[in-house]
Structures are given as C-alpha cells and as structure tokens.
N, C-alpha and C. Protein backbone atom coordinates (compact mmCIF):
# COMPACT_ATOMS: atom_id res chain seq x y z
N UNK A 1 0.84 -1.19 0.00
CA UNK A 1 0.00 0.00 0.00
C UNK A 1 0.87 1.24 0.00
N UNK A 2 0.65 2.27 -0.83
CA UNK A 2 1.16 3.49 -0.97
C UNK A 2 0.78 4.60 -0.05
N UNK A 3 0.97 5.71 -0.20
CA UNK A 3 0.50 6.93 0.21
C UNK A 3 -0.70 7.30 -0.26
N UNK A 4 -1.47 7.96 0.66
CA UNK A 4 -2.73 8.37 0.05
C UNK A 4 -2.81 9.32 -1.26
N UNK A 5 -1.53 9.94 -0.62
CA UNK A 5 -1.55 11.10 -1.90
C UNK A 5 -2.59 12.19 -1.68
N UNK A 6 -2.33 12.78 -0.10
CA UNK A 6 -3.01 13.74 0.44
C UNK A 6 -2.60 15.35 -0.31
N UNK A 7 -1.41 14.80 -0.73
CA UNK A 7 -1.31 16.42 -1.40
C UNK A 7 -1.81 16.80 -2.62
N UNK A 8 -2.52 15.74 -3.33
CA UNK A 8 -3.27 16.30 -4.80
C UNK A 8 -4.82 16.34 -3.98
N UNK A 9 -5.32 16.49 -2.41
CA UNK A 9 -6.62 16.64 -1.69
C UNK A 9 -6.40 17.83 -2.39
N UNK A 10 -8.03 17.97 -2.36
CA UNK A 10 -9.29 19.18 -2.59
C UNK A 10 -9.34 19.31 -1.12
N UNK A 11 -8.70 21.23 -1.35
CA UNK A 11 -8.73 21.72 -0.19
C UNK A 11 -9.82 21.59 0.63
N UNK A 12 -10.89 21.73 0.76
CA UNK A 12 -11.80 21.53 1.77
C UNK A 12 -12.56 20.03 1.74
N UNK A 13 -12.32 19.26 1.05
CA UNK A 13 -12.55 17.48 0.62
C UNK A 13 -12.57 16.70 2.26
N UNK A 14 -13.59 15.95 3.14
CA UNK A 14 -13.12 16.00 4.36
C UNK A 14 -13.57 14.26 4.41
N UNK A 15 -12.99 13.12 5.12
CA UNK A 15 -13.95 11.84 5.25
C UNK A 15 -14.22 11.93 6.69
N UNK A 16 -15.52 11.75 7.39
CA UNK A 16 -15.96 11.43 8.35
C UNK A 16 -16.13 9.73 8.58
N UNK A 17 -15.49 9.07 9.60
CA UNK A 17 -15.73 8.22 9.94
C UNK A 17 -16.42 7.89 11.03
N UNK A 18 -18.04 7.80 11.25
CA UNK A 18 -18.63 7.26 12.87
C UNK A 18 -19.59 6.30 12.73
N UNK A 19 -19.77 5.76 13.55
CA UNK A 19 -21.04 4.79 13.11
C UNK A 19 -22.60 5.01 13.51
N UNK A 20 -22.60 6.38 13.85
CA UNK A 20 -23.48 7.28 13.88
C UNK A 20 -24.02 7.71 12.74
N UNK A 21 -25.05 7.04 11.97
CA UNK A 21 -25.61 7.49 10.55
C UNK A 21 -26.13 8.73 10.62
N UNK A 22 -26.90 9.44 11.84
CA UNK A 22 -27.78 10.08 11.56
C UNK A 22 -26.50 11.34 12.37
N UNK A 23 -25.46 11.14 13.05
CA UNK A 23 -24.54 12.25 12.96
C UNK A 23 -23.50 12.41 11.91
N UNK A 24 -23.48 11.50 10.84
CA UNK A 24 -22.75 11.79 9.54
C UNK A 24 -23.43 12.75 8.92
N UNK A 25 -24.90 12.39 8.87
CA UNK A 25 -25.73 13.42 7.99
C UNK A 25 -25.79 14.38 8.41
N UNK A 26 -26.21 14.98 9.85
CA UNK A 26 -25.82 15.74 10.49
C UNK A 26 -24.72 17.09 9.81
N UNK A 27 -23.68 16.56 10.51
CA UNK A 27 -22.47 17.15 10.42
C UNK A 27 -21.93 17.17 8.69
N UNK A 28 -22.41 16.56 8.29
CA UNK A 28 -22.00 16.38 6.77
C UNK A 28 -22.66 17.53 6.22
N UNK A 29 -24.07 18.16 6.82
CA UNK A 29 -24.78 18.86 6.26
C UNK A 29 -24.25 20.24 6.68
N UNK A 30 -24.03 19.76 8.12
CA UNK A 30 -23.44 21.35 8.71
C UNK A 30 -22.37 22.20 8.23
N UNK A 31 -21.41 20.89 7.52
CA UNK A 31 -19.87 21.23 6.89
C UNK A 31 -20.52 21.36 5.95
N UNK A 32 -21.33 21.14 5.08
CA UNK A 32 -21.44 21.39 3.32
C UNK A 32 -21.96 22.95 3.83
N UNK A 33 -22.66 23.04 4.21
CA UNK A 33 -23.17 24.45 4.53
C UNK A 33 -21.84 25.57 4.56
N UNK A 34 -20.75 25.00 5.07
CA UNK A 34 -19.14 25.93 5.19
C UNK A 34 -18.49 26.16 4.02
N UNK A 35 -18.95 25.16 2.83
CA UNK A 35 -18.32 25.13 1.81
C UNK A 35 -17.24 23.91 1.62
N UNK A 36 -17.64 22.90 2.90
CA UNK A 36 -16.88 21.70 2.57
C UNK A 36 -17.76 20.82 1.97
N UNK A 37 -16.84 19.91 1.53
CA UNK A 37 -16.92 18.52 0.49
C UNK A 37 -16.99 17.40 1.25
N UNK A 38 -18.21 16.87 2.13
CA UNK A 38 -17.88 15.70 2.96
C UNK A 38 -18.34 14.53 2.78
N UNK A 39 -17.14 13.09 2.45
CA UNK A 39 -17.17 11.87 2.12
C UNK A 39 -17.46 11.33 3.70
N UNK A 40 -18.67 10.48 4.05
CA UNK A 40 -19.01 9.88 5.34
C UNK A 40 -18.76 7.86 5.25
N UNK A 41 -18.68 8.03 6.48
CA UNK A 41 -18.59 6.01 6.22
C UNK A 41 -18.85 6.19 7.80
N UNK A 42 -20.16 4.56 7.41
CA UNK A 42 -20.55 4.45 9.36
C UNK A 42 -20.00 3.25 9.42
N UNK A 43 -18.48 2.32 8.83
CA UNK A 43 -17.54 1.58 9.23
C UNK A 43 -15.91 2.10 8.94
N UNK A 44 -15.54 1.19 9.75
CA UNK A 44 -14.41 1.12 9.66
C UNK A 44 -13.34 0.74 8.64
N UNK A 45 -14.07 -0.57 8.35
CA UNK A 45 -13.24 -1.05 7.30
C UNK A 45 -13.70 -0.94 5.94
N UNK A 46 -12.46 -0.86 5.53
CA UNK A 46 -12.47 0.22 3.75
C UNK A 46 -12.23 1.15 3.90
N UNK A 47 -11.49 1.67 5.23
CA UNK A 47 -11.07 3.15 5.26
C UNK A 47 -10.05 4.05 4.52
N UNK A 48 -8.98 3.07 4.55
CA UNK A 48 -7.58 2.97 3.84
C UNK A 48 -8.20 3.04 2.36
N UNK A 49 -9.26 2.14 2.12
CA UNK A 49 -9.11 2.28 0.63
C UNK A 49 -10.20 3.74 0.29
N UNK A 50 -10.88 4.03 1.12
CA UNK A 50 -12.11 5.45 0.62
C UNK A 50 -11.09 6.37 0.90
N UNK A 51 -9.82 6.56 2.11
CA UNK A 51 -9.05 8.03 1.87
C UNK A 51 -8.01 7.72 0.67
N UNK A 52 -7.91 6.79 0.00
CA UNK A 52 -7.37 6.89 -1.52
C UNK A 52 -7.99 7.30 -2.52
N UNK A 53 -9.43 6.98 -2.79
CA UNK A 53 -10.31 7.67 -3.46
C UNK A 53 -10.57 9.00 -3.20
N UNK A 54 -11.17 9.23 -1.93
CA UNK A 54 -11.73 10.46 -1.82
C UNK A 54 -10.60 11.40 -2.08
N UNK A 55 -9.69 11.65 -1.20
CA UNK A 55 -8.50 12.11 -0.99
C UNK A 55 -8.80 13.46 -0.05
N UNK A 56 -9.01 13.19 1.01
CA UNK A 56 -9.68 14.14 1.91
C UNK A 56 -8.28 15.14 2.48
N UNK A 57 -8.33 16.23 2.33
CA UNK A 57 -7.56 17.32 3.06
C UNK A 57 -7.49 17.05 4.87
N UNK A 58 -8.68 16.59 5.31
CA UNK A 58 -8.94 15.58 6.64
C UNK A 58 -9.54 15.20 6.83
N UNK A 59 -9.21 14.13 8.14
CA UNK A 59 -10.37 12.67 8.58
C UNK A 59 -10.64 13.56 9.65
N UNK A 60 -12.24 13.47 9.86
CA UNK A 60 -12.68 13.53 10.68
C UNK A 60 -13.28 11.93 11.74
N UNK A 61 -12.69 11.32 12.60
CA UNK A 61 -12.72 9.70 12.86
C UNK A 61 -13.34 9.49 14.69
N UNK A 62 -14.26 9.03 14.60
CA UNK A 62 -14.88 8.45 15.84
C UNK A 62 -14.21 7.19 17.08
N UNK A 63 -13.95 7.77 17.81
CA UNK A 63 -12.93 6.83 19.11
C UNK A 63 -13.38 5.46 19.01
N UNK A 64 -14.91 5.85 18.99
CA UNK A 64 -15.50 4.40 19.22
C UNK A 64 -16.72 4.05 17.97
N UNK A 65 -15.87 3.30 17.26
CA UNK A 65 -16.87 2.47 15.93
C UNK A 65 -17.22 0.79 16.43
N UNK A 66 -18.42 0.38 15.65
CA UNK A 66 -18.88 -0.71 15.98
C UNK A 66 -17.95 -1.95 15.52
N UNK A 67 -16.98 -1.99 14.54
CA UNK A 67 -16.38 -3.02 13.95
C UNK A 67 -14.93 -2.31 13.81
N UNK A 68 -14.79 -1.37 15.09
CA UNK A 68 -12.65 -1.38 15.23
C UNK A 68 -12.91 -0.15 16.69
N UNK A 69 -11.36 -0.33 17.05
CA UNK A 69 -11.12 0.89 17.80
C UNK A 69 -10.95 2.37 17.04
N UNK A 70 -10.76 3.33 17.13
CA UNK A 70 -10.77 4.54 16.54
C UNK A 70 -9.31 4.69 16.36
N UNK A 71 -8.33 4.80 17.68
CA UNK A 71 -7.14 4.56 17.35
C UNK A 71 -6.15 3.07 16.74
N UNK A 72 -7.06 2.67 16.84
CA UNK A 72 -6.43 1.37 15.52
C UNK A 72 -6.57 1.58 14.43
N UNK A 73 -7.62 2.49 13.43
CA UNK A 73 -7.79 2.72 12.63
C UNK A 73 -6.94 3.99 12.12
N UNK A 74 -6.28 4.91 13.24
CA UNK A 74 -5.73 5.77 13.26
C UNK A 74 -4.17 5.18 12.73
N UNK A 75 -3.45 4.46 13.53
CA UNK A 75 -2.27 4.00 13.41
C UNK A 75 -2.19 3.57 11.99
N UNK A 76 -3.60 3.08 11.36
CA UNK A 76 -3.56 2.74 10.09
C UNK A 76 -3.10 3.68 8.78
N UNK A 77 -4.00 4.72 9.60
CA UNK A 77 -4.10 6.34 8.66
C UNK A 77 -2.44 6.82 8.43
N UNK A 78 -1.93 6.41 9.53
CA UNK A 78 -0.95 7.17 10.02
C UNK A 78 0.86 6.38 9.09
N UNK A 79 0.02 4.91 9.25
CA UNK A 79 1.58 4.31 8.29
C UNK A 79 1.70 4.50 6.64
N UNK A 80 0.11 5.00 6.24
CA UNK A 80 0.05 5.14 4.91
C UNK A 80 0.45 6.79 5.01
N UNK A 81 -0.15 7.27 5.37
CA UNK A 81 -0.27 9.18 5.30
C UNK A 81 0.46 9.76 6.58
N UNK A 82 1.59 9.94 7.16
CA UNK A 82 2.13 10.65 8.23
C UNK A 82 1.23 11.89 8.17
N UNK A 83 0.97 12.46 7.20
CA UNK A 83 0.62 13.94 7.12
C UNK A 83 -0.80 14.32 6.97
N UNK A 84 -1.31 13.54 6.81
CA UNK A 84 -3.07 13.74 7.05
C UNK A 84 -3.58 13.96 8.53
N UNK A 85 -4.20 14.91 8.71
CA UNK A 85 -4.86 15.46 10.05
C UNK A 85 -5.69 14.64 10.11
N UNK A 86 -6.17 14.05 11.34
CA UNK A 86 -7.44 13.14 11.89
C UNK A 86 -7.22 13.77 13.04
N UNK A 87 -8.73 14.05 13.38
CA UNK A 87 -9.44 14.69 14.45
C UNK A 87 -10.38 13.48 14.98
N UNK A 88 -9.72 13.87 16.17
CA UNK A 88 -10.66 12.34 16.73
C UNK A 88 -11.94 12.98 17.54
N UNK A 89 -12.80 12.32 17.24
CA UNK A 89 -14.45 12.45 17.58
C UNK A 89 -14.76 12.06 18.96
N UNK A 90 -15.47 12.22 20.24
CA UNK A 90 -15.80 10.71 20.74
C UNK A 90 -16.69 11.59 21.92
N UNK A 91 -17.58 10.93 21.85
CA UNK A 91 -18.79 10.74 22.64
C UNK A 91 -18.36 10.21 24.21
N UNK A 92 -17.21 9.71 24.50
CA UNK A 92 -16.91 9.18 25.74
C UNK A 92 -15.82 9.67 26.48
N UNK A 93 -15.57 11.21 26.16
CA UNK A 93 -14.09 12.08 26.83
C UNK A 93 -14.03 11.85 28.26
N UNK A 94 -12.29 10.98 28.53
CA UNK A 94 -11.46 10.88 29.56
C UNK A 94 -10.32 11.88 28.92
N UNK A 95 -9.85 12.05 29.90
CA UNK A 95 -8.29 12.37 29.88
C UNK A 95 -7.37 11.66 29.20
N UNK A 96 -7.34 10.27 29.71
CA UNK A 96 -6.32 9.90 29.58
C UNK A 96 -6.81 9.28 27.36
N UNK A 97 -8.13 9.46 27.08
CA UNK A 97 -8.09 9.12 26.12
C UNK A 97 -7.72 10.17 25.06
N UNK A 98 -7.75 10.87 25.49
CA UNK A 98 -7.36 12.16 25.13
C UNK A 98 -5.94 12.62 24.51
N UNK A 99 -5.17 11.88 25.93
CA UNK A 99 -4.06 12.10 25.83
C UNK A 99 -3.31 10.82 24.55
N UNK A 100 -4.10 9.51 25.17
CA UNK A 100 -3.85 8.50 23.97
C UNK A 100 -3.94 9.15 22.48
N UNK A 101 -4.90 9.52 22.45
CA UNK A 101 -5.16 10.28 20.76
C UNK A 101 -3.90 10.81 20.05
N UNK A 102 -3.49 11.80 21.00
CA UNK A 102 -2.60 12.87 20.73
C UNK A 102 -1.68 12.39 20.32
N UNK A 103 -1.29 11.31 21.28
CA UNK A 103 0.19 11.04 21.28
C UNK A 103 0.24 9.47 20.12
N UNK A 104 -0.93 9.21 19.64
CA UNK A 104 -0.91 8.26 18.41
C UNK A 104 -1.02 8.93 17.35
N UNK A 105 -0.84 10.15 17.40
CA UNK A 105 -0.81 11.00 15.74
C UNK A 105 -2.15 11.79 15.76
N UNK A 106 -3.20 12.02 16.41
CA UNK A 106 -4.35 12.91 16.07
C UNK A 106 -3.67 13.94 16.18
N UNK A 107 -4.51 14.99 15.61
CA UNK A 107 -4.45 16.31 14.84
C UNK A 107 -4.96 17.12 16.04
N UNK A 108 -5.88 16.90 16.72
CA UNK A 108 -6.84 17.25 18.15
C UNK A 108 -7.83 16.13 18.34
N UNK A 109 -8.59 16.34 19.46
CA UNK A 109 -9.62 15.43 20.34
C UNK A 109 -10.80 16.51 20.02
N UNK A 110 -11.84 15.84 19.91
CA UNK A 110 -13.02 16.67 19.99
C UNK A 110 -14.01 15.82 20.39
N UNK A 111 -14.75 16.65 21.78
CA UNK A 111 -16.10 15.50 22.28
C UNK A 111 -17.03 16.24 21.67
N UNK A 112 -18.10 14.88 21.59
CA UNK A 112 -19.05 15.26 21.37
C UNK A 112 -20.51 15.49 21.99
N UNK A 113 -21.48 16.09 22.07
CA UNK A 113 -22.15 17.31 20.70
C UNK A 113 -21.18 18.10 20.19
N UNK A 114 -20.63 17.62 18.94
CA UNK A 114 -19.72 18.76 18.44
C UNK A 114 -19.74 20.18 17.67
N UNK A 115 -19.10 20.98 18.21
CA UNK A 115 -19.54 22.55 18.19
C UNK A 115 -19.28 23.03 16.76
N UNK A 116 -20.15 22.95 15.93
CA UNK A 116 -19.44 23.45 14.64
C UNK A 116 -18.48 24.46 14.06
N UNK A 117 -18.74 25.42 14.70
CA UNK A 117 -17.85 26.68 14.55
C UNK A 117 -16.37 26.17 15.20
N UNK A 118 -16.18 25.57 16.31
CA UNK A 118 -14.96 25.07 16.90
C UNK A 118 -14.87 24.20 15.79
N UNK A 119 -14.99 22.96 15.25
CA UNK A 119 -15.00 21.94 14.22
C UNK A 119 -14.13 22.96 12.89
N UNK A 120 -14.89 24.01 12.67
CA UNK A 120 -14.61 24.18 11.84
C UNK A 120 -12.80 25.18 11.31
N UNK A 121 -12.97 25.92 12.90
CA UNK A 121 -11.49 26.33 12.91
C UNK A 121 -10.25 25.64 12.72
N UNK A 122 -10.55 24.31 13.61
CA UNK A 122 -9.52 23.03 13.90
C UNK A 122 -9.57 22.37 12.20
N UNK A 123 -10.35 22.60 11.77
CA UNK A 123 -10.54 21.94 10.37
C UNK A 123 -9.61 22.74 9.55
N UNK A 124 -9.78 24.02 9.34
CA UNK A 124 -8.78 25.28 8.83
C UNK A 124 -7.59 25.30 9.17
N UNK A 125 -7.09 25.12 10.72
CA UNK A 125 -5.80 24.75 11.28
C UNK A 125 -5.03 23.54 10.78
N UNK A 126 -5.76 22.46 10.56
CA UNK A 126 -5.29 21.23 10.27
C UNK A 126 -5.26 21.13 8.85
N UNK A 127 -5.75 21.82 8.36
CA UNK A 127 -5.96 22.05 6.16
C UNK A 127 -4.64 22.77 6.07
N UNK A 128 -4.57 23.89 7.26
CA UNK A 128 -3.35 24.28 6.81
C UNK A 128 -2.05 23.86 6.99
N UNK A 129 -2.00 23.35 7.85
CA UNK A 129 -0.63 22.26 8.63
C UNK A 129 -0.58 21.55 8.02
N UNK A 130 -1.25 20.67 7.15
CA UNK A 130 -1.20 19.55 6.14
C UNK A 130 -0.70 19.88 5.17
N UNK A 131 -0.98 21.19 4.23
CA UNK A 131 -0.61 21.48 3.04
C UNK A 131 0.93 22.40 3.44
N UNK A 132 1.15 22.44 5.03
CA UNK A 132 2.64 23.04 4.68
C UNK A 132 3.69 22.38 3.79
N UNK A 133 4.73 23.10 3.04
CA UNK A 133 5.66 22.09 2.53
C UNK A 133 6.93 21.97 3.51
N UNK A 134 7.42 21.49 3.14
CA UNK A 134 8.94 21.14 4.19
C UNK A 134 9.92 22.81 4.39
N UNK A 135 9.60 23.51 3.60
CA UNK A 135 10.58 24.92 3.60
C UNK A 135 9.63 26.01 4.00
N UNK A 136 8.55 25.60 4.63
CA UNK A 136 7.85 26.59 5.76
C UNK A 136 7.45 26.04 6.92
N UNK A 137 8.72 26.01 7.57
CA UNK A 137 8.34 25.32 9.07
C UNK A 137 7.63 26.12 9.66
N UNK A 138 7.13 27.70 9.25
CA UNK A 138 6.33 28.21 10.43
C UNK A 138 5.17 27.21 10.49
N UNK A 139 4.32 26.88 9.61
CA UNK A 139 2.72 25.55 9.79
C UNK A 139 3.18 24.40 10.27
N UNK A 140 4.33 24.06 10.10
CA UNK A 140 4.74 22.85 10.65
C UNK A 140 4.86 22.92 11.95
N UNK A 141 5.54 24.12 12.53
CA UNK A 141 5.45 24.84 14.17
C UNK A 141 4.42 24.98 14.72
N UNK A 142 3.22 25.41 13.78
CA UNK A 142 2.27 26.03 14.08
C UNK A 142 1.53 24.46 14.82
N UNK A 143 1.66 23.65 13.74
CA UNK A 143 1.25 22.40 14.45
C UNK A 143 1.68 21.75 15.83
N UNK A 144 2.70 21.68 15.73
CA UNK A 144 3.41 21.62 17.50
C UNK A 144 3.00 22.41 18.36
N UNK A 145 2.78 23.62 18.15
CA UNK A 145 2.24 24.54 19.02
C UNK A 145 0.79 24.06 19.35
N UNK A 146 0.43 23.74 18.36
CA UNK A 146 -1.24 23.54 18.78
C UNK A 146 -1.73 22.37 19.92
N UNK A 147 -0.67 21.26 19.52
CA UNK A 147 -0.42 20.07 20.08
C UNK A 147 0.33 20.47 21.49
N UNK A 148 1.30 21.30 21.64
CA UNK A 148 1.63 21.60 22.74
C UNK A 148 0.32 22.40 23.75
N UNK A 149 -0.65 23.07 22.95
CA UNK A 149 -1.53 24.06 23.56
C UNK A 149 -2.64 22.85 23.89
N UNK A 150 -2.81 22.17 23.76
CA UNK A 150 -3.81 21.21 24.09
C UNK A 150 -3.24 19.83 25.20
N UNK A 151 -1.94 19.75 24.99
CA UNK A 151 -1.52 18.69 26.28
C UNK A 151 -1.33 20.19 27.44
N UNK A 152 -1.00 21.05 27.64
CA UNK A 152 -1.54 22.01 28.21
C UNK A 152 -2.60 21.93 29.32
N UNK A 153 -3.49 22.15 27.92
CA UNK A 153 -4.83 21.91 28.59
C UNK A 153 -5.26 20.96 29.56
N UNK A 154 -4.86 20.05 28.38
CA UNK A 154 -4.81 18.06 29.33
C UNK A 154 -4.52 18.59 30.79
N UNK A 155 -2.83 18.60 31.39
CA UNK A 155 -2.52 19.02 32.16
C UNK A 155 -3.59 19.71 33.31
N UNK A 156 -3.95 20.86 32.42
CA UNK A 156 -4.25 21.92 34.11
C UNK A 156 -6.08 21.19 34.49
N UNK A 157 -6.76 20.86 33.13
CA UNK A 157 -7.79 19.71 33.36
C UNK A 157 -7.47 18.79 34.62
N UNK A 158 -6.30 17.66 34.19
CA UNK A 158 -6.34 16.64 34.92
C UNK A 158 -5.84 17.25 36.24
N UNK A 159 -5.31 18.27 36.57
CA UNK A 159 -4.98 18.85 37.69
C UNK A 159 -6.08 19.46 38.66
N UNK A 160 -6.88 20.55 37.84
CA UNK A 160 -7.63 20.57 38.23
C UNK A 160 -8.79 19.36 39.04
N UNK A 161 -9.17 18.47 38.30
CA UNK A 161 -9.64 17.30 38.68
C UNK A 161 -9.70 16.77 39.52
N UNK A 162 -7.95 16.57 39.60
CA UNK A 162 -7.49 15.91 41.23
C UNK A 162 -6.96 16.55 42.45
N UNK A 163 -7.73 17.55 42.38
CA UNK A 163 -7.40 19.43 43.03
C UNK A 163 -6.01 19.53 43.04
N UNK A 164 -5.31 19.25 41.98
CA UNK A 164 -4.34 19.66 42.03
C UNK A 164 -2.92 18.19 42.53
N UNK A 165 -3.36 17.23 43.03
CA UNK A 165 -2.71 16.56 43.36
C UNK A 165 -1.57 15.54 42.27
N UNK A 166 -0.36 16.13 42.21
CA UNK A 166 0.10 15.87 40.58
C UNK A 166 0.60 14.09 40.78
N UNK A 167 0.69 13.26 41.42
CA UNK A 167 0.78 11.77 41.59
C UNK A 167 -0.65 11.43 41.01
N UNK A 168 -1.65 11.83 41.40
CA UNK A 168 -2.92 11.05 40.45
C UNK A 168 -2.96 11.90 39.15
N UNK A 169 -2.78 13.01 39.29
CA UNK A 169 -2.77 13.27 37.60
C UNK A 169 -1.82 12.92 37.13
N UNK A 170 -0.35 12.84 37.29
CA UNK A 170 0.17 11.95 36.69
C UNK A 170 0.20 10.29 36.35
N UNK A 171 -1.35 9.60 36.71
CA UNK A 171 -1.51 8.62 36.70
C UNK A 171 -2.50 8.35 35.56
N UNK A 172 -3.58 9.50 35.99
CA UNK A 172 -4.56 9.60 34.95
C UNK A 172 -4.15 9.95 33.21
N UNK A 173 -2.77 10.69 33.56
CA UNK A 173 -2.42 11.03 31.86
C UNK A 173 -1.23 9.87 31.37
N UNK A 174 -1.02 9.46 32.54
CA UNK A 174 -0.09 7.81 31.68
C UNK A 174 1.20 7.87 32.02
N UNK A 175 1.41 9.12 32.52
CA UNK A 175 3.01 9.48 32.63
C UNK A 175 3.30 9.17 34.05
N UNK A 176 4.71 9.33 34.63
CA UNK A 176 5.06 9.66 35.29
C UNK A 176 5.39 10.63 36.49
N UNK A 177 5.49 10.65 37.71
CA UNK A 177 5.26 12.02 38.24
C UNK A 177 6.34 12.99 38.10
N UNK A 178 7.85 12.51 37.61
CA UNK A 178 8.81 13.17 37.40
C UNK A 178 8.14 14.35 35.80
N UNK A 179 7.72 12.81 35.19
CA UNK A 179 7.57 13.66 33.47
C UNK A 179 6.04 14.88 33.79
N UNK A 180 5.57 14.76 33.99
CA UNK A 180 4.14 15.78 34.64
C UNK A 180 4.76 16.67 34.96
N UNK A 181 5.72 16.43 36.21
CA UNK A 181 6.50 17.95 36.71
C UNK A 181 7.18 18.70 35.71
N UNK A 182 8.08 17.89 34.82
CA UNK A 182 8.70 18.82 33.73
C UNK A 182 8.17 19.54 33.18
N UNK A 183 6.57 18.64 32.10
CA UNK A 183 5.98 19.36 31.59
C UNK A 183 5.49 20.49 32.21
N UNK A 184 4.76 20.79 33.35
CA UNK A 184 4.49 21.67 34.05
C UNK A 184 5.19 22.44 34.07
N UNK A 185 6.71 22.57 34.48
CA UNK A 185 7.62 23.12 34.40
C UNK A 185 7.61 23.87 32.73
N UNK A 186 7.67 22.87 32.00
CA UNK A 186 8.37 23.73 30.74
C UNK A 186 6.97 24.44 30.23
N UNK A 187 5.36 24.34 30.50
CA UNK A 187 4.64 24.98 30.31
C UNK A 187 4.38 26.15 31.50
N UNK A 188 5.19 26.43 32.12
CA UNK A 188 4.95 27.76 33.16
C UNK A 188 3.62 26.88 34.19
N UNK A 189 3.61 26.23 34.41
CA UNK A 189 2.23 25.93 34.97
C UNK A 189 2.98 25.14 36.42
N UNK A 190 1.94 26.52 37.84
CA UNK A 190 2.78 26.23 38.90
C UNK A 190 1.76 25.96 39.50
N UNK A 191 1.88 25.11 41.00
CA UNK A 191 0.87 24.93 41.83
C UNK A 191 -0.43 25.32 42.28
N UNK A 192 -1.52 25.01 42.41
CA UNK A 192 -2.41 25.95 42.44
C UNK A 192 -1.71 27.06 44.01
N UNK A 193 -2.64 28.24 43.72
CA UNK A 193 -2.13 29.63 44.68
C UNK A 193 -3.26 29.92 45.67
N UNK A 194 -3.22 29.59 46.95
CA UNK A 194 -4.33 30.23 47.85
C UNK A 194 -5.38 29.66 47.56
C-alpha cells in the first residue's frame, strides 16, 4: 500500500468516519453548509481504501466504531499518510483518552455534541498544517504549538480534577510524576495559589 496522496486533496474534501448514521448526515450537512466537500462512512473497514479515493484534506474519525477501535484505525491512517490530520471524535471524553489520541498521531480530540464553529477552525488549522511544505516550518510549528496548547490543557484539566494533586494526575495522563513535573515546568504551569 502506498501513500494516500493527500497532497493532490481538494482543499476543503473531508472523510468522516462514525457509526453514527444520523450524525454523519448531520455534520455532513453542517460542513457542506461551510463550503466543505464531505465523504461519510458508518464503518471502519475500507477506510484505507475510501481516503485513496476520496482524498480528503482531513479525517474527521470516531474513538469508538462498531467493527474497530478509533485509534487502531488511526495507526492505520498514520503508516500510509504521516501527514493527514485526523481529528478524533468521541462521545466518551477521559483524559487519559485524550491524551492517547494525541500522542498516536491525532491532529486534536473533539467530544461530542460537536460545536461546529470550533470543528470548523480546527478543520482550517489542520488544512493548513497539512498542506505546509517542508521549507515553511512556520505551519509545521504552528502544528506543535497547537499540540503543545492542548496537552496544556490536558494538564491543568487533569490537575484541576485531582485538586491539584500531581501523583494522580500523573496517573490519569499515563506518565510519570517526574515527566508531569517537567511538563508543568516547561509549560509555566505552577501549583495551584491560595
């Protein structure tokens, strides 16, 4: 199997994967309304072969489908296309799945009822990070940044959570309590105050 060959995508061209029929149509309708192009599938398999056809600028992909995991299907996305954005969907937001996403190649996490106007920025962010070429690392940065601005988040979330107690949030996000502190550290993010 080859590359998808994400870079001859139609800029706004998008595949939704959930097994939610009646939120494909949904959201399919909400994005055509933006001026996107949206290819839907309520399985899993044949995915690999519909983002060769379609050739979607991005996957939009559901955590939890009836016939795979979301991130199994991801890892899939990910050995054919390094560079295709998938935004992971999911009706069942933890933390720590959250953090799984991220760190298997998603683009961002998004729970759902999903907010269209938010959908649709992250969609613009990720259209554009995709089509950077290799001699404009600013989109390529821009992407790290974004990814850095959202384990962030993770962070002061799971902190918050456990009022602050960084041994269970460092349990809940997978890491370590040394690696939690760094990050904390290298994101300015200090104890709660008073």
């Amino acid at each position: 199997m080859g590359s998808y060959a994400a870079s001859d995508a139609f800029e706004k061209r998008l595949l939704l994967v959930d097994d939610d029929e009646d939120f494909c149509r949904l959201i399919s309708k909400r994005l055509s309304g933006e001026g996107y192009d949206v290819a839907w599938s309520t399985k899993a398999q044949g995915v690999e072969d519909l983002i060769r056809k379609v050739r979607p600028a991005a996957v939009l992909l559901d955590l939890q489908l009836r016939d795979a995991e979301g991130l199994t299907v991801l890892e899939g996305i990910r050995k054919n296309d390094p560079a295709l954005p998938v935004i992971i969907l999911t009706g069942y937001e933890t933390v720590a799945t959250a953090v799984k996403a991220m760190k298997s190649g998603a683009f961002h996490y998004l729970s759902k009822p999903v907010d269209v106007p938010e959908l649709k920025n992250l969609l613009e962010a990720a259209i554009q990070t995709q089509d950077a070429a290799p001699n404009r690392p600013s989109l390529v940065n821009a992407s790290v940044k974004a990814k850095e601005a959202v384990e962030r988040q993770l962070i002061l979330e799971t902190l918050d959570k456990t009022h602050w107690h960084q041994g269970k949030a460092a349990s809940l996000l997978g890491v370590d309590p040394k690696t939690l502190y760094n990050k904390m550290k290298g994101y300015g993010i200090r104890g709660r105050s008073g």
